[in-house]
C-alpha atoms as a PDB file:
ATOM      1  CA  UNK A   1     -11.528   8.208 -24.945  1.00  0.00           C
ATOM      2  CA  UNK A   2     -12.151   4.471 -24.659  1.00  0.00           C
ATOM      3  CA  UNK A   3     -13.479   2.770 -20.860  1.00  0.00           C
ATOM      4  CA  UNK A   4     -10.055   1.240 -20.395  1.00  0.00           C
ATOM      5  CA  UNK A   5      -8.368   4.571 -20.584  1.00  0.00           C
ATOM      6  CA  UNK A   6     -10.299   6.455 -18.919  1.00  0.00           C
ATOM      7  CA  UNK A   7     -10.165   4.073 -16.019  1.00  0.00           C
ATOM      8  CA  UNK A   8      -6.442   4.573 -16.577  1.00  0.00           C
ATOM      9  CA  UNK A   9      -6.261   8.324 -15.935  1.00  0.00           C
ATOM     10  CA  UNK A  10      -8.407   7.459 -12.698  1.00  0.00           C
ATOM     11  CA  UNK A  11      -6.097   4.932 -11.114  1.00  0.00           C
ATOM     12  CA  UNK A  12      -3.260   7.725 -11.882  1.00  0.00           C
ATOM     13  CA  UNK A  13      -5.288  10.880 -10.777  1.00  0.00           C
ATOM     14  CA  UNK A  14      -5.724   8.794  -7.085  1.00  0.00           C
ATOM     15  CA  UNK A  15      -2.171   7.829  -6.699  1.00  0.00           C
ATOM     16  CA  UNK A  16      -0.414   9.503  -3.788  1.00  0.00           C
ATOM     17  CA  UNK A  17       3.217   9.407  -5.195  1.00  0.00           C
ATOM     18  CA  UNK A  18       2.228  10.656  -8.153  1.00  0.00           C
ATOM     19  CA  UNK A  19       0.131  13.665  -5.881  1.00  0.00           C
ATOM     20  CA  UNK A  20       2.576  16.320  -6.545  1.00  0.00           C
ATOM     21  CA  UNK A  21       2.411  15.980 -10.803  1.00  0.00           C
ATOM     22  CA  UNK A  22       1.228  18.471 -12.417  1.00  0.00           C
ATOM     23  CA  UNK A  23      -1.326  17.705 -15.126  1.00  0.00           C
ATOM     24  CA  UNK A  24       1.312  17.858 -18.315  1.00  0.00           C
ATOM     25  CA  UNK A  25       3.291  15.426 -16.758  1.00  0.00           C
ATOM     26  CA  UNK A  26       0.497  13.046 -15.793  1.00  0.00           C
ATOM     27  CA  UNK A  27      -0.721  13.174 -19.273  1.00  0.00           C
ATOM     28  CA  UNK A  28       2.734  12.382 -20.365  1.00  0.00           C
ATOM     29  CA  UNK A  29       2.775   9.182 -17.758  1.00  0.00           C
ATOM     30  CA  UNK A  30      -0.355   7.947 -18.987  1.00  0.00           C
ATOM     31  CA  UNK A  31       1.024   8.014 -22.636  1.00  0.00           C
ATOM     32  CA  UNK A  32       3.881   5.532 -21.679  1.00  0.00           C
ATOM     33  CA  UNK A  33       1.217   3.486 -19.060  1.00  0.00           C
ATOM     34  CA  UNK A  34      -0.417   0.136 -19.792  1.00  0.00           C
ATOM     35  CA  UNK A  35      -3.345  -1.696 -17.961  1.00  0.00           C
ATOM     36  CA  UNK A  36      -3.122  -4.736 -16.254  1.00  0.00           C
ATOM     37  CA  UNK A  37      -5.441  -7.069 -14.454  1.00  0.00           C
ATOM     38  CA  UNK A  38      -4.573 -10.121 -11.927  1.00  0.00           C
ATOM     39  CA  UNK A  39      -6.746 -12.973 -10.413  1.00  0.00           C
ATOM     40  CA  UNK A  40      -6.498 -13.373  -6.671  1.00  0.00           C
ATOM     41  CA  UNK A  41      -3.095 -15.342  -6.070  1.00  0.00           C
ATOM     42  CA  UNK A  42      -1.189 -14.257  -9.644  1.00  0.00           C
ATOM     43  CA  UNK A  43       2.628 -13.680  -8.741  1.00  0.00           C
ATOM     44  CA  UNK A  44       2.937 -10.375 -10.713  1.00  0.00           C
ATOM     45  CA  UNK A  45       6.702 -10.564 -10.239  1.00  0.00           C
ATOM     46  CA  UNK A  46       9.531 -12.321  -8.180  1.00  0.00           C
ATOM     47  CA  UNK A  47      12.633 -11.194  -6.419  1.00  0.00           C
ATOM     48  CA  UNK A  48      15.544 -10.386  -8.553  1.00  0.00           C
ATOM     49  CA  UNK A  49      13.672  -9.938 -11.451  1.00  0.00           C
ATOM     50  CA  UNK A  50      14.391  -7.235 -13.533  1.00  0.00           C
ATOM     51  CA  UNK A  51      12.039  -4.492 -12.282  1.00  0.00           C
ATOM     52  CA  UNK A  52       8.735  -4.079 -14.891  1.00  0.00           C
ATOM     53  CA  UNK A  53       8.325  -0.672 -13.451  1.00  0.00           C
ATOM     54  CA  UNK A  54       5.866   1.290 -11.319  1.00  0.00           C
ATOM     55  CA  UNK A  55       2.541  -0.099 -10.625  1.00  0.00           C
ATOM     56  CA  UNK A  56      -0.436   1.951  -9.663  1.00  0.00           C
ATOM     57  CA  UNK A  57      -2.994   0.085  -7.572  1.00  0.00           C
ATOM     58  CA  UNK A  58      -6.710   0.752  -8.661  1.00  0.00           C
ATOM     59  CA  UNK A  59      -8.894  -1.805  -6.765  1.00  0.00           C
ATOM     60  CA  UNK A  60      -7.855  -4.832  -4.725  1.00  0.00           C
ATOM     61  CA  UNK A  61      -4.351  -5.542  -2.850  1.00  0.00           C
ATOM     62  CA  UNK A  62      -0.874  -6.362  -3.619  1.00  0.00           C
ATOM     63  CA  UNK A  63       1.662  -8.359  -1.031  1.00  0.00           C
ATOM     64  CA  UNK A  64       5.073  -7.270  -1.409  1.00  0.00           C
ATOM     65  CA  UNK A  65       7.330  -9.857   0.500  1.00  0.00           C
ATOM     66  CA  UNK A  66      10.046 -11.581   1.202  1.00  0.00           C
ATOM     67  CA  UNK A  67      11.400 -14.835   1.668  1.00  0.00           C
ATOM     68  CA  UNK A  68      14.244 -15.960   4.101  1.00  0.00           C
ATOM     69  CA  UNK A  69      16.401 -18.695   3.651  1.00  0.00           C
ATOM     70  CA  UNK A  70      14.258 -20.927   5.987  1.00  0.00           C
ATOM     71  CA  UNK A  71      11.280 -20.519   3.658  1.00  0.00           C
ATOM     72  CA  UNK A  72       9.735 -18.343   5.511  1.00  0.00           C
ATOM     73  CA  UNK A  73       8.103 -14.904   4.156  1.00  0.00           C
ATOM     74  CA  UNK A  74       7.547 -11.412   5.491  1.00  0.00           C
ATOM     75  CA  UNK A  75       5.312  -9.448   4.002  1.00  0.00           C
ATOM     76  CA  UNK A  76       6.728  -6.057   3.580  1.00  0.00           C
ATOM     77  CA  UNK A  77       3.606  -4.069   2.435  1.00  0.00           C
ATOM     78  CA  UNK A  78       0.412  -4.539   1.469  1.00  0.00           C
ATOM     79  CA  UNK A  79      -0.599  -2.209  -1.535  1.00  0.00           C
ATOM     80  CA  UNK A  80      -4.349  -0.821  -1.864  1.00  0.00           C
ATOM     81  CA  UNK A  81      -6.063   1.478  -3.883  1.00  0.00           C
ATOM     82  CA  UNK A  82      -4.299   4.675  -4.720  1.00  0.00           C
ATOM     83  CA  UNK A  83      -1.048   3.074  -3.521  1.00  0.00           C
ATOM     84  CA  UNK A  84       2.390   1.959  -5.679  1.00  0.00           C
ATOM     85  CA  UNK A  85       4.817  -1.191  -5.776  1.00  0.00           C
ATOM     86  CA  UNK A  86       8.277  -1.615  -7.220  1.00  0.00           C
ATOM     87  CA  UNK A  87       8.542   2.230  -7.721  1.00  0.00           C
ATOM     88  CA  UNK A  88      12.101   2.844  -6.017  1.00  0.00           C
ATOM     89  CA  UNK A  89      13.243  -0.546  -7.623  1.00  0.00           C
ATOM     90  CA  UNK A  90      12.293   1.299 -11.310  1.00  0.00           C
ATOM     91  CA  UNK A  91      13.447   4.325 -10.151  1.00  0.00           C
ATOM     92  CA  UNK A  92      17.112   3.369  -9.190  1.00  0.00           C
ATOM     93  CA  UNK A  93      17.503   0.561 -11.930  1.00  0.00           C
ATOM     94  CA  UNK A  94      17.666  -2.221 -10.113  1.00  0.00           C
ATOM     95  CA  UNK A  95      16.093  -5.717  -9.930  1.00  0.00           C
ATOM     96  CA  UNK A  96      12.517  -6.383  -7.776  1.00  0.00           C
ATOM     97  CA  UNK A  97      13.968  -6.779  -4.373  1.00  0.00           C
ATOM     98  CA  UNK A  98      10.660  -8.679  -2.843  1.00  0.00           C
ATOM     99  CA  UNK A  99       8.100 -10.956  -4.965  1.00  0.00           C
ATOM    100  CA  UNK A 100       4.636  -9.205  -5.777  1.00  0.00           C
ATOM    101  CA  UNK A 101       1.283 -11.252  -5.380  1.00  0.00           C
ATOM    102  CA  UNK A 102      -2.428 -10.079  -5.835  1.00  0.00           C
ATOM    103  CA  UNK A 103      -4.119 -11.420  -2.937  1.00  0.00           C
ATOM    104  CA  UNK A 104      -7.474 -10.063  -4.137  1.00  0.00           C
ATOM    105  CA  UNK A 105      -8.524  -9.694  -8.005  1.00  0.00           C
ATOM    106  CA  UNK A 106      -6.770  -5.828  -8.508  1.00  0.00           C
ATOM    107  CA  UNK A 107      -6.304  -3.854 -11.374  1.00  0.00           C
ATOM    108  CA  UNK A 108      -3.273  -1.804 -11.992  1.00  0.00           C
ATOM    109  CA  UNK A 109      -1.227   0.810 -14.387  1.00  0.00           C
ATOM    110  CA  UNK A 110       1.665   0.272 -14.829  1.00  0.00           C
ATOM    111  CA  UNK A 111       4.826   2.781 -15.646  1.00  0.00           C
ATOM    112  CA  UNK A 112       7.133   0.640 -17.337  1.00  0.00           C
ATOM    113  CA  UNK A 113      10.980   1.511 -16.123  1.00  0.00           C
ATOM    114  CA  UNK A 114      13.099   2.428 -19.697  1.00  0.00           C
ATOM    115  CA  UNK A 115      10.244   5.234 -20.711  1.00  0.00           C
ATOM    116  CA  UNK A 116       9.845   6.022 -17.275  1.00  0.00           C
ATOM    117  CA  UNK A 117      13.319   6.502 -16.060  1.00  0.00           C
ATOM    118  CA  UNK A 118      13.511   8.609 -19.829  1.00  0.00           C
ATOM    119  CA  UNK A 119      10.933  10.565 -18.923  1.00  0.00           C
ATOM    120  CA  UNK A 120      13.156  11.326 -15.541  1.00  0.00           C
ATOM    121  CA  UNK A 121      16.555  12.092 -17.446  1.00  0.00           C
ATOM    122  CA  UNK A 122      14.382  14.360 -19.790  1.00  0.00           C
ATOM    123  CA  UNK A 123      12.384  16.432 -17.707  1.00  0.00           C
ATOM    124  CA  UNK A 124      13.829  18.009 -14.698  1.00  0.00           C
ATOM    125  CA  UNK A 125      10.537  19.823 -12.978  1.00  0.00           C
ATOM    126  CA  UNK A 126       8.628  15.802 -13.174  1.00  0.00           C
ATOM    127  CA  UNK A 127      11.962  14.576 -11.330  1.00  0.00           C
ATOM    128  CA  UNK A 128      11.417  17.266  -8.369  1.00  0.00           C
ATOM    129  CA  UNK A 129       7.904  16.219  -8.076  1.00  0.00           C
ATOM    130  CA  UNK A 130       8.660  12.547  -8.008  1.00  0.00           C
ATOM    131  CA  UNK A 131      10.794  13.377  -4.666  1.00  0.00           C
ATOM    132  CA  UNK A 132       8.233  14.823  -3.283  1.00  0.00           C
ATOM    133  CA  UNK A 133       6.101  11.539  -3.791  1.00  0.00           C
ATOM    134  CA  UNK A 134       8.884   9.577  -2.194  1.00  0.00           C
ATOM    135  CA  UNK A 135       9.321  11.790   0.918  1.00  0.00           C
ATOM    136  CA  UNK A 136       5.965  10.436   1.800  1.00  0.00           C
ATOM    137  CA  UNK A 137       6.209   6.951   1.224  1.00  0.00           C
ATOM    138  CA  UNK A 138       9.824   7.388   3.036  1.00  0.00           C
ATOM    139  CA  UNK A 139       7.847   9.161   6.015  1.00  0.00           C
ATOM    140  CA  UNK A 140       5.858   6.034   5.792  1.00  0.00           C
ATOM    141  CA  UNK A 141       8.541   2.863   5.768  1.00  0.00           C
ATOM    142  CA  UNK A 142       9.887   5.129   9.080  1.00  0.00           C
ATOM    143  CA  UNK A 143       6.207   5.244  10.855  1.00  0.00           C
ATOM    144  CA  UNK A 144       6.191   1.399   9.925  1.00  0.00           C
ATOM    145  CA  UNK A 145      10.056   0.980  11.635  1.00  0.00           C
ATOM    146  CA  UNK A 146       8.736   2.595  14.692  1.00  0.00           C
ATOM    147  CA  UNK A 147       5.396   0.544  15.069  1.00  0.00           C
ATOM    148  CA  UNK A 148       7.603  -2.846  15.366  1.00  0.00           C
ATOM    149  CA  UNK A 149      10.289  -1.267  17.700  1.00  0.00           C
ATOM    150  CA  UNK A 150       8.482   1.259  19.668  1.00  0.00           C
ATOM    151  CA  UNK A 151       4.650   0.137  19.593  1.00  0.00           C
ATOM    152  CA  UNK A 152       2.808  -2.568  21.278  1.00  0.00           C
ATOM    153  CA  UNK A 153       0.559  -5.244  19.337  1.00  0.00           C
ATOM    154  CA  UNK A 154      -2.359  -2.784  19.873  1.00  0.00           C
ATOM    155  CA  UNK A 155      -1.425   0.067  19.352  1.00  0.00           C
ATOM    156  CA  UNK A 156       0.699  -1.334  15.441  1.00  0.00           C
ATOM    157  CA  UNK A 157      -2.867  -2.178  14.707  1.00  0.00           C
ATOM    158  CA  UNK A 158      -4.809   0.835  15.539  1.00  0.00           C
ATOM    159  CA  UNK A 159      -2.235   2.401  13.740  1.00  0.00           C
ATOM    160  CA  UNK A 160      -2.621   0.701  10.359  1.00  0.00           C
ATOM    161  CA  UNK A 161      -6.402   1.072  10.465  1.00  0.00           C
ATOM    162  CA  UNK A 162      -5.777   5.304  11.023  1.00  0.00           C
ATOM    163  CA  UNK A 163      -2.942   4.999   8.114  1.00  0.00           C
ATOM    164  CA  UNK A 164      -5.331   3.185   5.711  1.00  0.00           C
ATOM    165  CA  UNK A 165      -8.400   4.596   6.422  1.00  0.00           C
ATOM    166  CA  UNK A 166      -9.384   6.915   3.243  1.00  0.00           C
ATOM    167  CA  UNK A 167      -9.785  10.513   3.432  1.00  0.00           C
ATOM    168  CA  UNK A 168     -13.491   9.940   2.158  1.00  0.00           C
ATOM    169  CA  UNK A 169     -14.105   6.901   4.587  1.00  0.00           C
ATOM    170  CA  UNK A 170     -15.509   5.739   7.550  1.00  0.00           C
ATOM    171  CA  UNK A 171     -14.278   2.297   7.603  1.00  0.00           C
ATOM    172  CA  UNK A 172     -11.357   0.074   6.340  1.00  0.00           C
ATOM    173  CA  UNK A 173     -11.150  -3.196   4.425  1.00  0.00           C
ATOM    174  CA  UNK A 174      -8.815  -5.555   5.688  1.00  0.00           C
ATOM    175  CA  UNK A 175      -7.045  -8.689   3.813  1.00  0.00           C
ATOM    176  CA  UNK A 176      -8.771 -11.605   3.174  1.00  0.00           C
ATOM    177  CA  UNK A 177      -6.220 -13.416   4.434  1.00  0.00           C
ATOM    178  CA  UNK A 178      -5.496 -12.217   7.729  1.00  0.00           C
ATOM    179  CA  UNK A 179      -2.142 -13.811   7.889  1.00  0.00           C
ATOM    180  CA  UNK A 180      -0.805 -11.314   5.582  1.00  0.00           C
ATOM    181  CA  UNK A 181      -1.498  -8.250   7.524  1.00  0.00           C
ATOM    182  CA  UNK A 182      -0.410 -10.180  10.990  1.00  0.00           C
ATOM    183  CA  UNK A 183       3.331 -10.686   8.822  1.00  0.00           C
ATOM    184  CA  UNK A 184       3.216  -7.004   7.911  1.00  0.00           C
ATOM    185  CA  UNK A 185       3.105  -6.116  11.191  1.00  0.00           C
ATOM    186  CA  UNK A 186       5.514  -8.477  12.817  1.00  0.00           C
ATOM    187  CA  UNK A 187       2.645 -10.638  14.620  1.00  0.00           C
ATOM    188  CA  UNK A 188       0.538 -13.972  14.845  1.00  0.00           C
ATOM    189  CA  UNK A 189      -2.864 -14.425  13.363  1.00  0.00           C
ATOM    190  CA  UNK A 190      -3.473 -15.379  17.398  1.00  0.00           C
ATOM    191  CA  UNK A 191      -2.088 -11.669  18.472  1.00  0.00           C
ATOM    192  CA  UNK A 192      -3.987  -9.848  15.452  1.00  0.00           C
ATOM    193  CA  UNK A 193      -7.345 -11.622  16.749  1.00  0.00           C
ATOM    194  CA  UNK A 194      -6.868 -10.602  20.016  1.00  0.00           C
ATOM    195  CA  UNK A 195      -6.114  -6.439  19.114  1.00  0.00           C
ATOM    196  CA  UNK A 196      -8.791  -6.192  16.913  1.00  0.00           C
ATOM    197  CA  UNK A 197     -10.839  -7.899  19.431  1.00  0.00           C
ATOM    198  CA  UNK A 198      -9.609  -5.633  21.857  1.00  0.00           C
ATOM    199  CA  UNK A 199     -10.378  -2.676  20.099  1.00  0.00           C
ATOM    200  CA  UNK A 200     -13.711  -3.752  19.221  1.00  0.00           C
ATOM    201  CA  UNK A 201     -14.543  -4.465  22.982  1.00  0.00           C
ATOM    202  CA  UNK A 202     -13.579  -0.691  23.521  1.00  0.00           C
ATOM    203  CA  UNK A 203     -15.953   0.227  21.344  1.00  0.00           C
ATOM    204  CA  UNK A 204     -13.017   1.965  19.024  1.00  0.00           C
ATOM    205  CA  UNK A 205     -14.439   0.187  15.961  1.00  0.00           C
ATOM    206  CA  UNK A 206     -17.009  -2.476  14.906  1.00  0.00           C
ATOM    207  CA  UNK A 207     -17.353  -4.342  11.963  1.00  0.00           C
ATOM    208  CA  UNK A 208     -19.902  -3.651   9.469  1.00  0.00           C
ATOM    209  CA  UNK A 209     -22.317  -6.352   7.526  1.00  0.00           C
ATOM    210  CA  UNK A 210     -19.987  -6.604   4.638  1.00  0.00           C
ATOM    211  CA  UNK A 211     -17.021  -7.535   6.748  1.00  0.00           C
ATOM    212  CA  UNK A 212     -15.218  -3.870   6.433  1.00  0.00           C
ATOM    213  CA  UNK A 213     -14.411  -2.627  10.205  1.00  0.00           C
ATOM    214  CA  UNK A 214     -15.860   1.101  10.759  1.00  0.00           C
ATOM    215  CA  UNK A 215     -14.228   3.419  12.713  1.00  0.00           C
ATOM    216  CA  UNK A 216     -16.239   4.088  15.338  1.00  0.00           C
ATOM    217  CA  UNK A 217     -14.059   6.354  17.592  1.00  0.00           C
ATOM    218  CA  UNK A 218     -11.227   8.152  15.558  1.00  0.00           C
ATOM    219  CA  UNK A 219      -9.767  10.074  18.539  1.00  0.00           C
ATOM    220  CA  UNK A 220      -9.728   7.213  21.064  1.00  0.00           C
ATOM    221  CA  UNK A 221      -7.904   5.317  18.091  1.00  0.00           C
ATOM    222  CA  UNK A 222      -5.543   7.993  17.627  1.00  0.00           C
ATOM    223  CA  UNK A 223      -5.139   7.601  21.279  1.00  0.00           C
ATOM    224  CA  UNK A 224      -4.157   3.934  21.424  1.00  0.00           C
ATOM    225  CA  UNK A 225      -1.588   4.101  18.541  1.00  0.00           C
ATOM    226  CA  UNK A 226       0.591   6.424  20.340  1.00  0.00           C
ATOM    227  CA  UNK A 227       0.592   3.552  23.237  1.00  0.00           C
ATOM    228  CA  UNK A 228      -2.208   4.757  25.388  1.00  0.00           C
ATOM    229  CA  UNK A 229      -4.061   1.244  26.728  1.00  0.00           C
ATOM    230  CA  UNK A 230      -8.373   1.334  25.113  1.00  0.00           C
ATOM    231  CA  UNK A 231     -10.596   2.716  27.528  1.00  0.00           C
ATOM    232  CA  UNK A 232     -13.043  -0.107  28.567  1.00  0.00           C
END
């Protein structure tokens, strides 16, 4: 087995939609996958586009945004290790409904959609699993719909570090450009400052000496992203 796949078969072993595949079918994904690596700032694909197909984040960050008639952009997600990209789009057959950017040098796999959707027709049990990957990123645009109605500046950002934070981790890494994760969340680079600074001051988290933030209290977190105000 050479490095490259072998680093292939990690990037799909850590992906969360594909948690729920048993090993046969991974082995059959990885047959159809190819590797694919991006400089900071590459466009990896733009709206209406027809869709590549599923990408597999292994290290560094994709933006997946929009852009309104004005000029201005949204970012829609921001996809880390272990996380997907254009998967529904390859899934239902459609064109890339957002533009894709690496905003850190990031490594992926990628499904491509005419085996993958093959794969789908052919094999009923790999379809039922899929689902099962999609209930949780569903589960996951809905948590993200309720932070911008229902959640305060805060509390959206105590509950992005809790949602990104790795099973195996104490701390998160945030975008280089903090911009991008103020969009995501429907604020200003100002208002970001000022909640992480806030939850730093409560002593919820501090930031580490190679600019990660730790999580220094995961309970009081927990309690500010349900809306409770940091305990000073």
């Amino acid at each position: 087995m050479t490095s490259r796949s072998v680093r292939m078969a990690e990037i799909v072993n850590a992906c969360g939609f594909l948690s729920q595949v048993d090993p046969q079918g991974r082995a059959r994904l990885l047959a159809m996958a190819s590797y694919h690596q991006f400089p900071k700032g590459k466009l990896i694909f733009r709206q209406d586009e027809p869709c590549p197909g599923v990408y597999i984040v292994g290290d560094g960050r994709v933006r997946i945004y929009k852009v309104g008639p004005s000029g201005k952009e949204h970012v829609l997600h921001l996809a880390g290790p272990g996380q997907t990209f254009a998967e529904v789009a390859a899934i239902g057959g459609f064109a890339c409904p957002a533009f894709a950017e690496a905003i850190e040098p990031t490594d992926c796999v990628l499904l491509p959609s005419a085996p993958f959707k093959r794969e789908l027709d052919e094999r009923h049990q790999l379809c039922l699993q899929i689902i099962g990957g999609l209930t949780s990123w569903v589960r996951q645009l809905v948590g993200l719909m309720e932070d911008l109605v229902l959640r305060d500046a805060t509390s959206r950002v105590a509950r992005y570090l809790l949602n990104t934070l790795g099973s195996r981790e104490a701390s998160v890494k945030l975008p280089s450009l903090k911009k991008h994760l103020a969009s995501h969340l429907n604020l200003t680079s100002e208002t970001l400052s000022r909640s992480l600074r806030r939850l730093e001051e409560a002593e919820l988290i501090e930031r580490t000496s190679d600019g990660r933030l730790r999580i220094a209290d995961p309970d009081g977190l927990e309690d500010v992203s349900v809306g409770k105000a940091p305990r000073f």
